[in-house]
PDB file of N, CA and C in Angstrom:
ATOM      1  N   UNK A   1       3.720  17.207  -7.508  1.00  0.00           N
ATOM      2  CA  UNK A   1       3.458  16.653  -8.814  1.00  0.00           C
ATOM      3  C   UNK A   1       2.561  15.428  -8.643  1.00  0.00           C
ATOM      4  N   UNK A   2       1.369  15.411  -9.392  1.00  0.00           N
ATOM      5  CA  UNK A   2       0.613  14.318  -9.437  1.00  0.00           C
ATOM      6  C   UNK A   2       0.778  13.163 -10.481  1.00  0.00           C
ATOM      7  N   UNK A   3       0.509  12.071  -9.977  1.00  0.00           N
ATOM      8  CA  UNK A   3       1.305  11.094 -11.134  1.00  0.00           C
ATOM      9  C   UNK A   3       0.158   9.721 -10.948  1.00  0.00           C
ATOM     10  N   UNK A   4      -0.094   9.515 -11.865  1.00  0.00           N
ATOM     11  CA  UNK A   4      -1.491   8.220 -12.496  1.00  0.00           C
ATOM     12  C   UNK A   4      -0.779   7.369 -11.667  1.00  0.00           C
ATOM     13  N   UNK A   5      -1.970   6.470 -10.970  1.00  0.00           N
ATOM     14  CA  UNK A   5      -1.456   5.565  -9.357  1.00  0.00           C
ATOM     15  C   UNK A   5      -2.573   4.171 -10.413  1.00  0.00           C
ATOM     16  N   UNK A   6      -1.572   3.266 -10.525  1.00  0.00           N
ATOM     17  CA  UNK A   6      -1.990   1.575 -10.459  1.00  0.00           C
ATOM     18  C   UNK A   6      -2.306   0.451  -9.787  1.00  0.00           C
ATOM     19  N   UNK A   7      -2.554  -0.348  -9.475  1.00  0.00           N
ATOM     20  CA  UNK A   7      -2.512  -1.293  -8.731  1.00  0.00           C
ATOM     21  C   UNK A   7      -1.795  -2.674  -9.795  1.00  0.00           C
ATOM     22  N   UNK A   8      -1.051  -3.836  -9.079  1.00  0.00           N
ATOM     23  CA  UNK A   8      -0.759  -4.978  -9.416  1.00  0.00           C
ATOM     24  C   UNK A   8      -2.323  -5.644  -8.921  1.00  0.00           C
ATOM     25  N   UNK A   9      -2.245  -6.695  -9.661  1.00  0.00           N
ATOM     26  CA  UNK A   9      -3.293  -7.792  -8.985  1.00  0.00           C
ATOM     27  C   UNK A   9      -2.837  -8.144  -7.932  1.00  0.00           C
ATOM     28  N   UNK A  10      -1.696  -8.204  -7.312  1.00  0.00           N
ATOM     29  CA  UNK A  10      -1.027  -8.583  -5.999  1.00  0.00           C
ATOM     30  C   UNK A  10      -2.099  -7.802  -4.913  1.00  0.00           C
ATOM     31  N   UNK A  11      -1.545  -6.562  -5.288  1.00  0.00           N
ATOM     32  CA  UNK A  11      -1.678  -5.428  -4.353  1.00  0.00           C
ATOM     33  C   UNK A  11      -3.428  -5.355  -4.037  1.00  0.00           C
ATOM     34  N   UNK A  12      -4.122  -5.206  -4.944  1.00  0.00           N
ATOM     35  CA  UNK A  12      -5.075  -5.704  -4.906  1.00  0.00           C
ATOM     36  C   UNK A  12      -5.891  -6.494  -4.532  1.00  0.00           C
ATOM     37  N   UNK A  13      -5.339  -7.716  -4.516  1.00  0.00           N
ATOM     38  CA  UNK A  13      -5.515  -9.051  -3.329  1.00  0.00           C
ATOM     39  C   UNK A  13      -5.403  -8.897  -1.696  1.00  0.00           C
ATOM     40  N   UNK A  14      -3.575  -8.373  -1.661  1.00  0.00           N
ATOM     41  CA  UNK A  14      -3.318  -7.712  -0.455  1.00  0.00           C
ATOM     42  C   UNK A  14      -4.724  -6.975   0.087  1.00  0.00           C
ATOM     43  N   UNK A  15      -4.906  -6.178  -0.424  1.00  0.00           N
ATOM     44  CA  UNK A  15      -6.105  -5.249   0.289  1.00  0.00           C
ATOM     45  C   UNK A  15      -7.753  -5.915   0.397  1.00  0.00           C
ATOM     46  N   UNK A  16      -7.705  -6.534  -0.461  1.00  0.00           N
ATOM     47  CA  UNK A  16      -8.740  -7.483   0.106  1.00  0.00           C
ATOM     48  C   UNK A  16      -8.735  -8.625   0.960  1.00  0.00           C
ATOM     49  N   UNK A  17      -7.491  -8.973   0.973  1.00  0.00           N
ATOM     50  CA  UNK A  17      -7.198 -10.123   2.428  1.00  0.00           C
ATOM     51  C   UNK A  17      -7.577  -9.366   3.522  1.00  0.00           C
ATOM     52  N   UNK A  18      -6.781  -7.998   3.428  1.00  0.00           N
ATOM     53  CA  UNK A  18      -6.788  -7.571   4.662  1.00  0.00           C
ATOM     54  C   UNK A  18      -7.995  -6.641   5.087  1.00  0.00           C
ATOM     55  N   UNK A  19      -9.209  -6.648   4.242  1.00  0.00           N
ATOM     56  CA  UNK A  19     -10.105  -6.021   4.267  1.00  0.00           C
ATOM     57  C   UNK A  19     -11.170  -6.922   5.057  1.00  0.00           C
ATOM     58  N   UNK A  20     -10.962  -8.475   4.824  1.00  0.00           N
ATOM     59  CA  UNK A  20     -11.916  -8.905   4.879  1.00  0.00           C
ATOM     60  C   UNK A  20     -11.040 -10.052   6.178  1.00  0.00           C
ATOM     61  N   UNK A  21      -9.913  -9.865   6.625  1.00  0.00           N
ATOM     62  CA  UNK A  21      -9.872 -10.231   7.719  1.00  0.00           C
ATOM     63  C   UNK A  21     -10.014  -8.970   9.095  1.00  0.00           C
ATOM     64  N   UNK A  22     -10.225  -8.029   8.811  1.00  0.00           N
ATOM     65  CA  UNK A  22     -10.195  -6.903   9.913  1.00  0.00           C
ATOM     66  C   UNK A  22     -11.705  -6.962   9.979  1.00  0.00           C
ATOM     67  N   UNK A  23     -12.631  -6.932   8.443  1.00  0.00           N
ATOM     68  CA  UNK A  23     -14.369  -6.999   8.831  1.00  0.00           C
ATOM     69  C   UNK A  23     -14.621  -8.320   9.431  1.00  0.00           C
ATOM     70  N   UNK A  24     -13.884  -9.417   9.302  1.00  0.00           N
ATOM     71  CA  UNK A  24     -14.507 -10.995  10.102  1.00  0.00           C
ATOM     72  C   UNK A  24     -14.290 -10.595  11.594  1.00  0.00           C
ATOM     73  N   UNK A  25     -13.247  -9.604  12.169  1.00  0.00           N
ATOM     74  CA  UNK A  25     -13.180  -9.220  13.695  1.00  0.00           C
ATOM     75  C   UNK A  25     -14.158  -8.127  14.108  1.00  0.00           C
ATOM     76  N   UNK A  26     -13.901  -7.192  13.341  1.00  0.00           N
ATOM     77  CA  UNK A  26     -15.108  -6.224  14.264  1.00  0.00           C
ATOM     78  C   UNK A  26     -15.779  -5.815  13.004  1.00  0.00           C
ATOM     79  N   UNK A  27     -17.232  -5.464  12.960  1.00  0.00           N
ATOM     80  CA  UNK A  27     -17.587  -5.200  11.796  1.00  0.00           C
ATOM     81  C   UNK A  27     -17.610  -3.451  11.491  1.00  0.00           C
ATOM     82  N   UNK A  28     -17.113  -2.871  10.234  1.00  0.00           N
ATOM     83  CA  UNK A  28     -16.739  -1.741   9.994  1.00  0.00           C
ATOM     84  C   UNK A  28     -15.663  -1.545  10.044  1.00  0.00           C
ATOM     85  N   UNK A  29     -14.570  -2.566  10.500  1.00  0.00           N
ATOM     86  CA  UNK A  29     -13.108  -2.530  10.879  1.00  0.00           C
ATOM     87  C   UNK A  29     -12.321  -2.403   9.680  1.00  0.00           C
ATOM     88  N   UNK A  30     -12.731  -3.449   8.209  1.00  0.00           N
ATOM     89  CA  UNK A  30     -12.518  -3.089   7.568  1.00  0.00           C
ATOM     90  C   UNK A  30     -12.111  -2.047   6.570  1.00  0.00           C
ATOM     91  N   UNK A  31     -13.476  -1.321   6.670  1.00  0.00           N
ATOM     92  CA  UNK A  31     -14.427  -0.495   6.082  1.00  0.00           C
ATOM     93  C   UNK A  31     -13.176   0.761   6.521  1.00  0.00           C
ATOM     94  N   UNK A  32     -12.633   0.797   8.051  1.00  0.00           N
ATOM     95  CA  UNK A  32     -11.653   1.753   8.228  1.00  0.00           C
ATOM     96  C   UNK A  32     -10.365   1.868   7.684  1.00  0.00           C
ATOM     97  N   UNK A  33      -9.978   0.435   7.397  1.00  0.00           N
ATOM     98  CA  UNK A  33      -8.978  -0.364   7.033  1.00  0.00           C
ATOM     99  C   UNK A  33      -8.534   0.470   5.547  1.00  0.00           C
ATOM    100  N   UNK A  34      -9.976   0.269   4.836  1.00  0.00           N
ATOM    101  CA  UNK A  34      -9.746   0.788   3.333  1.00  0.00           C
ATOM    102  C   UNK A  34      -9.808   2.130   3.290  1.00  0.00           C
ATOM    103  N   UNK A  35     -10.416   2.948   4.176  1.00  0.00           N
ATOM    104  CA  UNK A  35     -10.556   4.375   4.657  1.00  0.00           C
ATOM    105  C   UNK A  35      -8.547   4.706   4.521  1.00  0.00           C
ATOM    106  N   UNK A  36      -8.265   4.080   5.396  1.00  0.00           N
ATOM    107  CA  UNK A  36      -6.642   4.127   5.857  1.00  0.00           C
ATOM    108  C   UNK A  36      -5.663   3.989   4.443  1.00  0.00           C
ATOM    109  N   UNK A  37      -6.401   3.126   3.907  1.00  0.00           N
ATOM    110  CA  UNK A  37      -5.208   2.635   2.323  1.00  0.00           C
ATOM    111  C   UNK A  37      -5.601   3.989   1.173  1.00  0.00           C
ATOM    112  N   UNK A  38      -7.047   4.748   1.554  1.00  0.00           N
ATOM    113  CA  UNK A  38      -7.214   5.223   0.874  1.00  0.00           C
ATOM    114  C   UNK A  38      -6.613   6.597   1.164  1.00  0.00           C
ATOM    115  N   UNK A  39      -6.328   7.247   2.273  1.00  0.00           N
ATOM    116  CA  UNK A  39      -5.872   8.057   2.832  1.00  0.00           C
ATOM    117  C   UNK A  39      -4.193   8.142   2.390  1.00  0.00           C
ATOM    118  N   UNK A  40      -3.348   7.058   2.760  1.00  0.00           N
ATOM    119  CA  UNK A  40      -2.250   6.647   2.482  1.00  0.00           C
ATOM    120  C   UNK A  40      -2.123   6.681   0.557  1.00  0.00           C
ATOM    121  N   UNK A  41      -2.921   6.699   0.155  1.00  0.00           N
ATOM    122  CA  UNK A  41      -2.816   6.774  -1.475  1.00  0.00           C
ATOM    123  C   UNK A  41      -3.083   8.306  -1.617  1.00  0.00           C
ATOM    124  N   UNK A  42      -3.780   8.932  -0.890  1.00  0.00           N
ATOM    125  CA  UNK A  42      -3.923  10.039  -1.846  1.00  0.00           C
ATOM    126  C   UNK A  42      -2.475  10.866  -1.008  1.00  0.00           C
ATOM    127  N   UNK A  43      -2.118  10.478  -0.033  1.00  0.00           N
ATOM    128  CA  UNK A  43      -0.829  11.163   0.188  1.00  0.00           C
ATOM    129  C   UNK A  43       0.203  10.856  -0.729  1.00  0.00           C
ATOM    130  N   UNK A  44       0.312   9.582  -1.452  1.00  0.00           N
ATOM    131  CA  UNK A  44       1.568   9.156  -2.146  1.00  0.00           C
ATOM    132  C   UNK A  44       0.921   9.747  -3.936  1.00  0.00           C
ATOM    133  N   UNK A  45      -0.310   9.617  -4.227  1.00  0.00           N
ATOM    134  CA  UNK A  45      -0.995  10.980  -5.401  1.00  0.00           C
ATOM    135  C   UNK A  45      -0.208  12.055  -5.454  1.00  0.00           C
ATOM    136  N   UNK A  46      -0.194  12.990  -4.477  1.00  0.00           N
ATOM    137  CA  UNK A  46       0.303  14.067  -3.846  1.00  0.00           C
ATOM    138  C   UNK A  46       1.398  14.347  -4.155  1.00  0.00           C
ATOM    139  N   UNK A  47       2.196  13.226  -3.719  1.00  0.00           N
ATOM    140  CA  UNK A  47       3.362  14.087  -3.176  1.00  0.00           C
ATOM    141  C   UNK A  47       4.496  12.362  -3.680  1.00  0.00           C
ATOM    142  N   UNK A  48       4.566  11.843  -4.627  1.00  0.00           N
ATOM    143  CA  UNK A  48       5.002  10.474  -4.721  1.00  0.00           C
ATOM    144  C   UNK A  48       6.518  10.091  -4.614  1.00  0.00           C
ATOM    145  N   UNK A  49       7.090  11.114  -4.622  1.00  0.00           N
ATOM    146  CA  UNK A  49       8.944  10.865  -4.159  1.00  0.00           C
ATOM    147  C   UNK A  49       9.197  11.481  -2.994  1.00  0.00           C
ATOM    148  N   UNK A  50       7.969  11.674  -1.963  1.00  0.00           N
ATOM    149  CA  UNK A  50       7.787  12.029  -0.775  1.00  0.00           C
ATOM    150  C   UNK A  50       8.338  11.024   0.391  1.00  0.00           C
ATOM    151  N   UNK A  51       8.209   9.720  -0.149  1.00  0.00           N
ATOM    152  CA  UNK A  51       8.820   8.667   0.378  1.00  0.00           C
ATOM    153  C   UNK A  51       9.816   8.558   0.592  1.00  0.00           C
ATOM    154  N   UNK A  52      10.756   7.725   1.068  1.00  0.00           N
ATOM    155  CA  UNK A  52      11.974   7.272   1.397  1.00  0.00           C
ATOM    156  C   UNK A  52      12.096   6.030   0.143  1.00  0.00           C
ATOM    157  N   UNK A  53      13.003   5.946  -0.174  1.00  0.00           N
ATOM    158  CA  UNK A  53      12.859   4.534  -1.177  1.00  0.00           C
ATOM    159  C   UNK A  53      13.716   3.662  -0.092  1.00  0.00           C
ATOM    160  N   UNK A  54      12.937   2.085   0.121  1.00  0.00           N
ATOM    161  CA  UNK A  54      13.849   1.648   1.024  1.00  0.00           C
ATOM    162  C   UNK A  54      14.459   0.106   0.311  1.00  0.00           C
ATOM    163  N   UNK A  55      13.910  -0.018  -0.869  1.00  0.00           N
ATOM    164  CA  UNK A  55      14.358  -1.312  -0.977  1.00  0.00           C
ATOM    165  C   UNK A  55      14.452  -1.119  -2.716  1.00  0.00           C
ATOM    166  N   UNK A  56      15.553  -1.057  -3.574  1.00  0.00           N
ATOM    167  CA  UNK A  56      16.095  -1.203  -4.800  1.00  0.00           C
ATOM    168  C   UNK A  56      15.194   0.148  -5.253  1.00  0.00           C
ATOM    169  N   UNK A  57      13.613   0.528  -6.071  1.00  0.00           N
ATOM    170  CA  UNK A  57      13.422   1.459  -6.442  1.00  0.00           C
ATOM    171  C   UNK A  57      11.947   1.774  -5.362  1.00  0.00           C
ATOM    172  N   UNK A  58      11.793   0.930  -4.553  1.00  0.00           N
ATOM    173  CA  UNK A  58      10.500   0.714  -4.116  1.00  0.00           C
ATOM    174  C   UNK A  58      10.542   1.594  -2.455  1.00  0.00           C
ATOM    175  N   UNK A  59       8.927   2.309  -2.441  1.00  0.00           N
ATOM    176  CA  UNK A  59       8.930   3.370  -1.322  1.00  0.00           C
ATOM    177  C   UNK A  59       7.630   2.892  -0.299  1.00  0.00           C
ATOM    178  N   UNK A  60       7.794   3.596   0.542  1.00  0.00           N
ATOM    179  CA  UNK A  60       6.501   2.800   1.420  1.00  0.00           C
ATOM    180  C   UNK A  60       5.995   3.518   2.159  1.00  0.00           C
ATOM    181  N   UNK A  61       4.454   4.118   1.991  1.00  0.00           N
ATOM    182  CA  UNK A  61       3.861   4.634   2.477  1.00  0.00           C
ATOM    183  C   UNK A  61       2.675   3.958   3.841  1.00  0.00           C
ATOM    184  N   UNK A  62       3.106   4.590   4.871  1.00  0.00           N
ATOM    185  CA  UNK A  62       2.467   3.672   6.533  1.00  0.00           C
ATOM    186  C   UNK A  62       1.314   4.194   6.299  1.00  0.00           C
ATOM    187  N   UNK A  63       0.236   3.522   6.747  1.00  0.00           N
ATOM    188  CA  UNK A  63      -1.037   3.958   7.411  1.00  0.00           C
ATOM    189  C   UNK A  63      -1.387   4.268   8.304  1.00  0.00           C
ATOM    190  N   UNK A  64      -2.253   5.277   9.096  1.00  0.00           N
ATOM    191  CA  UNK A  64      -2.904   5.505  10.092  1.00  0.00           C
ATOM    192  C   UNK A  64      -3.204   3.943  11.080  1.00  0.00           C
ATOM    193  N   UNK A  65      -2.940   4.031  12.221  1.00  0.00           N
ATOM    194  CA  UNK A  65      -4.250   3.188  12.978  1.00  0.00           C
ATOM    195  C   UNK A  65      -3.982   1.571  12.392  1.00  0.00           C
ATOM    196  N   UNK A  66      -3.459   1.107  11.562  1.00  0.00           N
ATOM    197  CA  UNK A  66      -3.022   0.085  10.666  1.00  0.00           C
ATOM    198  C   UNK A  66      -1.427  -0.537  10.482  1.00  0.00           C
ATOM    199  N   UNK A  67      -1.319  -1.589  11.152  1.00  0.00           N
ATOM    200  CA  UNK A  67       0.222  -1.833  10.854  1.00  0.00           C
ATOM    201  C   UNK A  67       0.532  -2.225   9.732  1.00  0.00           C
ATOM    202  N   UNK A  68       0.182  -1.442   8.556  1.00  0.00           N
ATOM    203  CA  UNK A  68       0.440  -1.863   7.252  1.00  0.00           C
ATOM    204  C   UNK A  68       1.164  -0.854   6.264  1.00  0.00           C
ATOM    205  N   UNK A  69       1.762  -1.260   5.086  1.00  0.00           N
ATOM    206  CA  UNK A  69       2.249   0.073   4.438  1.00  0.00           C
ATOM    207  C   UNK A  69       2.038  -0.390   3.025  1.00  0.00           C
ATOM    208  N   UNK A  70       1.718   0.769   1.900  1.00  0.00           N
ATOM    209  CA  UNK A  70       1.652   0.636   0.938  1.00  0.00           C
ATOM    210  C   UNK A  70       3.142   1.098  -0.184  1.00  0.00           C
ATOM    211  N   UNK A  71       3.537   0.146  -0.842  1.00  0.00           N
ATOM    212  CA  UNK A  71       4.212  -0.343  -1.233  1.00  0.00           C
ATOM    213  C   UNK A  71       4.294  -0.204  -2.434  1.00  0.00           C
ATOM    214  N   UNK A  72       5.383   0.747  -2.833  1.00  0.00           N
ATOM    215  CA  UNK A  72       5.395   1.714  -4.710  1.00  0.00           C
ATOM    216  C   UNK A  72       6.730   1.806  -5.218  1.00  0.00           C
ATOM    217  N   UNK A  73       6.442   1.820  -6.760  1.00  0.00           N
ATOM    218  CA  UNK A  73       7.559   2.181  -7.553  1.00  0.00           C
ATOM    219  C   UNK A  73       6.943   3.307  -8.295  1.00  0.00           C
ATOM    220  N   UNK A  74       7.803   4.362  -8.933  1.00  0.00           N
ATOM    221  CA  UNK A  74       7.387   5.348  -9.656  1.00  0.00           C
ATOM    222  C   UNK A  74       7.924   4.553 -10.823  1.00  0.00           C
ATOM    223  N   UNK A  75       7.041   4.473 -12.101  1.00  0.00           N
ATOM    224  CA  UNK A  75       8.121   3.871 -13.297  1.00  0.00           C
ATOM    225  C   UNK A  75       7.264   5.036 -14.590  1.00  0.00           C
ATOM    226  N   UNK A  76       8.294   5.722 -15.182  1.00  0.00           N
ATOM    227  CA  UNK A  76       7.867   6.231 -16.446  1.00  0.00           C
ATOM    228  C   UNK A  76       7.107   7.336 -15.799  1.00  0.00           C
ATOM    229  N   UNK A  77       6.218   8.127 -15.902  1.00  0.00           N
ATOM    230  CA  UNK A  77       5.224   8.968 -15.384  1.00  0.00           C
ATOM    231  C   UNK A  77       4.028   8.276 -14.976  1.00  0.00           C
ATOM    232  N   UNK A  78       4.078   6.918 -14.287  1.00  0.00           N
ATOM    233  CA  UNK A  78       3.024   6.862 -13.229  1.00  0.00           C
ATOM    234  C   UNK A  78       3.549   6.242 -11.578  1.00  0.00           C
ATOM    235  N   UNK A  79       2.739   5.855 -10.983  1.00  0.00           N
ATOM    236  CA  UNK A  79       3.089   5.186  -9.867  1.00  0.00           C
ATOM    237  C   UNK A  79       2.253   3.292  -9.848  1.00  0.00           C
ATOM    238  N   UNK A  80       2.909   2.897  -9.352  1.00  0.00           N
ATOM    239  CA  UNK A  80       2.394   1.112  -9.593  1.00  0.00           C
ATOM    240  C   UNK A  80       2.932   1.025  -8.334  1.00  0.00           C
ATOM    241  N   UNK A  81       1.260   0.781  -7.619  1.00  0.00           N
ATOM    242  CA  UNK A  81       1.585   0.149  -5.730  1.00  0.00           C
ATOM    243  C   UNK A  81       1.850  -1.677  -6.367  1.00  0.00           C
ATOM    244  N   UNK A  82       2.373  -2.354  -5.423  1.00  0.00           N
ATOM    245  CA  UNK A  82       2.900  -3.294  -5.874  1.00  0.00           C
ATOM    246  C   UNK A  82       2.439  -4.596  -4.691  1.00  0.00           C
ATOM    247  N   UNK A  83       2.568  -3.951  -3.205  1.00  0.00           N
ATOM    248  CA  UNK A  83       1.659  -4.583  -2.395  1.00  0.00           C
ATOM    249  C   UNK A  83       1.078  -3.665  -1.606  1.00  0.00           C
ATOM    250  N   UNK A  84       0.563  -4.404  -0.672  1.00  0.00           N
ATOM    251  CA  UNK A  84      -0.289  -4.057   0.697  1.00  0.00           C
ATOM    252  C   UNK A  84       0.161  -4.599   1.625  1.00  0.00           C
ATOM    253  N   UNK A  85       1.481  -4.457   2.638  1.00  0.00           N
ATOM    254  CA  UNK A  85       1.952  -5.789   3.587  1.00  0.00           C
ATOM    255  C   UNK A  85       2.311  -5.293   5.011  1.00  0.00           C
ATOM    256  N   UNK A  86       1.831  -6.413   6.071  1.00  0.00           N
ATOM    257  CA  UNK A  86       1.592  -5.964   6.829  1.00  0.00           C
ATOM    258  C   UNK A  86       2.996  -6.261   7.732  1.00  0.00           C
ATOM    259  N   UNK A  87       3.380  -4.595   8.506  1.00  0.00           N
ATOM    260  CA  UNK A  87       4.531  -4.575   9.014  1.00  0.00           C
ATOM    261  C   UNK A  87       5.488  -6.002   9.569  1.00  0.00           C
ATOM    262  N   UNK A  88       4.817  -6.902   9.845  1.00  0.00           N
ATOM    263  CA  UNK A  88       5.539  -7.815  10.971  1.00  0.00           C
ATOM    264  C   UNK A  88       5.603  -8.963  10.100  1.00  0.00           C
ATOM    265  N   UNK A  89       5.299  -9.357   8.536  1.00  0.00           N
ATOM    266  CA  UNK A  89       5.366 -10.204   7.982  1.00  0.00           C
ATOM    267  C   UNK A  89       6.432 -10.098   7.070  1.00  0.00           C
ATOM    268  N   UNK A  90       6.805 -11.348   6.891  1.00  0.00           N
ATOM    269  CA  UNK A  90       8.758 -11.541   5.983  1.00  0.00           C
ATOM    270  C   UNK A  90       8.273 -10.150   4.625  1.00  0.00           C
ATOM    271  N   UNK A  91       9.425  -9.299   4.628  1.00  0.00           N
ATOM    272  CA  UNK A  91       8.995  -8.723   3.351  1.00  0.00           C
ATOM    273  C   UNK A  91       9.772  -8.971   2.040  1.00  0.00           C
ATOM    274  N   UNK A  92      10.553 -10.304   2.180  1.00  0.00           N
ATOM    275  CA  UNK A  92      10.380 -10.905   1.089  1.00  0.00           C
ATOM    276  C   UNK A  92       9.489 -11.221  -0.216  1.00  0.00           C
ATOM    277  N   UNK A  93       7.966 -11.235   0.634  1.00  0.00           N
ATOM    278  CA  UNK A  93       7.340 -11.169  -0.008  1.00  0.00           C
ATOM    279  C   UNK A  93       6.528 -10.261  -1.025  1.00  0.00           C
ATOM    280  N   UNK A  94       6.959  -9.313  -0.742  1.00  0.00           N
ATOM    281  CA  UNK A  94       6.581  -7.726  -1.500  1.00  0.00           C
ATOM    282  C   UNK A  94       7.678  -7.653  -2.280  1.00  0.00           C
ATOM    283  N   UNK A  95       9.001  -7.946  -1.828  1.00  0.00           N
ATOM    284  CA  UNK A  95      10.409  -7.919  -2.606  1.00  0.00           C
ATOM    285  C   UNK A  95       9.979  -8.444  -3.999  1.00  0.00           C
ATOM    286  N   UNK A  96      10.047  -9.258  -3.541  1.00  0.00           N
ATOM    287  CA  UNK A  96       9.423 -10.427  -4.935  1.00  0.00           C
ATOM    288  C   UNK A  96       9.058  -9.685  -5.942  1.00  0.00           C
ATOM    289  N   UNK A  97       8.102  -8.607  -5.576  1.00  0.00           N
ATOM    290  CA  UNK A  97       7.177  -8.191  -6.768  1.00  0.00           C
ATOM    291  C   UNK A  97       7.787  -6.844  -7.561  1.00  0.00           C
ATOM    292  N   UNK A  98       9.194  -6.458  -6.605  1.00  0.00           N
ATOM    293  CA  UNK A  98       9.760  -5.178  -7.604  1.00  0.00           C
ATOM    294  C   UNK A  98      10.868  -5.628  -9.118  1.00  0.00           C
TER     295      UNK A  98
END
């Protein structure tokens, strides 16, 4: 079942922090970075209670090659990613946003 995918302004940010700290290290690194978030979205498009829910209603889809995971609630008939956070950082901070 396919289901209309959102972004928060959070999440959004998230992916540009981390877009534009992976292109300041190698250049194109980025560029793979968003390749990876974009890959990781069209799997959670797909297939969106494919996830595990691990925290109150919220599921988390890993990336390729990327220690990062994208970060969803299904609410009503769409999906709303909520962050972009990277495995080894407090995830308090993604908490926050469900």
């Amino acid at each position: 079942m396919t289901l209309p995918v959102t972004f928060t302004r959070e999440a959004e940010r998230d992916i540009e922090d981390a877009f534009d700290w992976y292109e300041k290290r190698v250049e194109g690194l980025g560029s793979a970075f968003i390749g990876a978030v974009e890959s990781a979205l069209a799997n959670i498009e797909n297939n969106p209670r494919g996830y595990q829910v691990i925290y109150r209603s919220a599921r988390r889809a890993g990336m390729r090659r990327f220690p990062y995971g994208l970060y969803y609630v299904i609410r009503n008939a769409d999906v709303v990613i909520v962050a972009c956070h990277h495995a080894k950082r407090d995830p308090a901070i993604w908490r926050t946003r469900i």
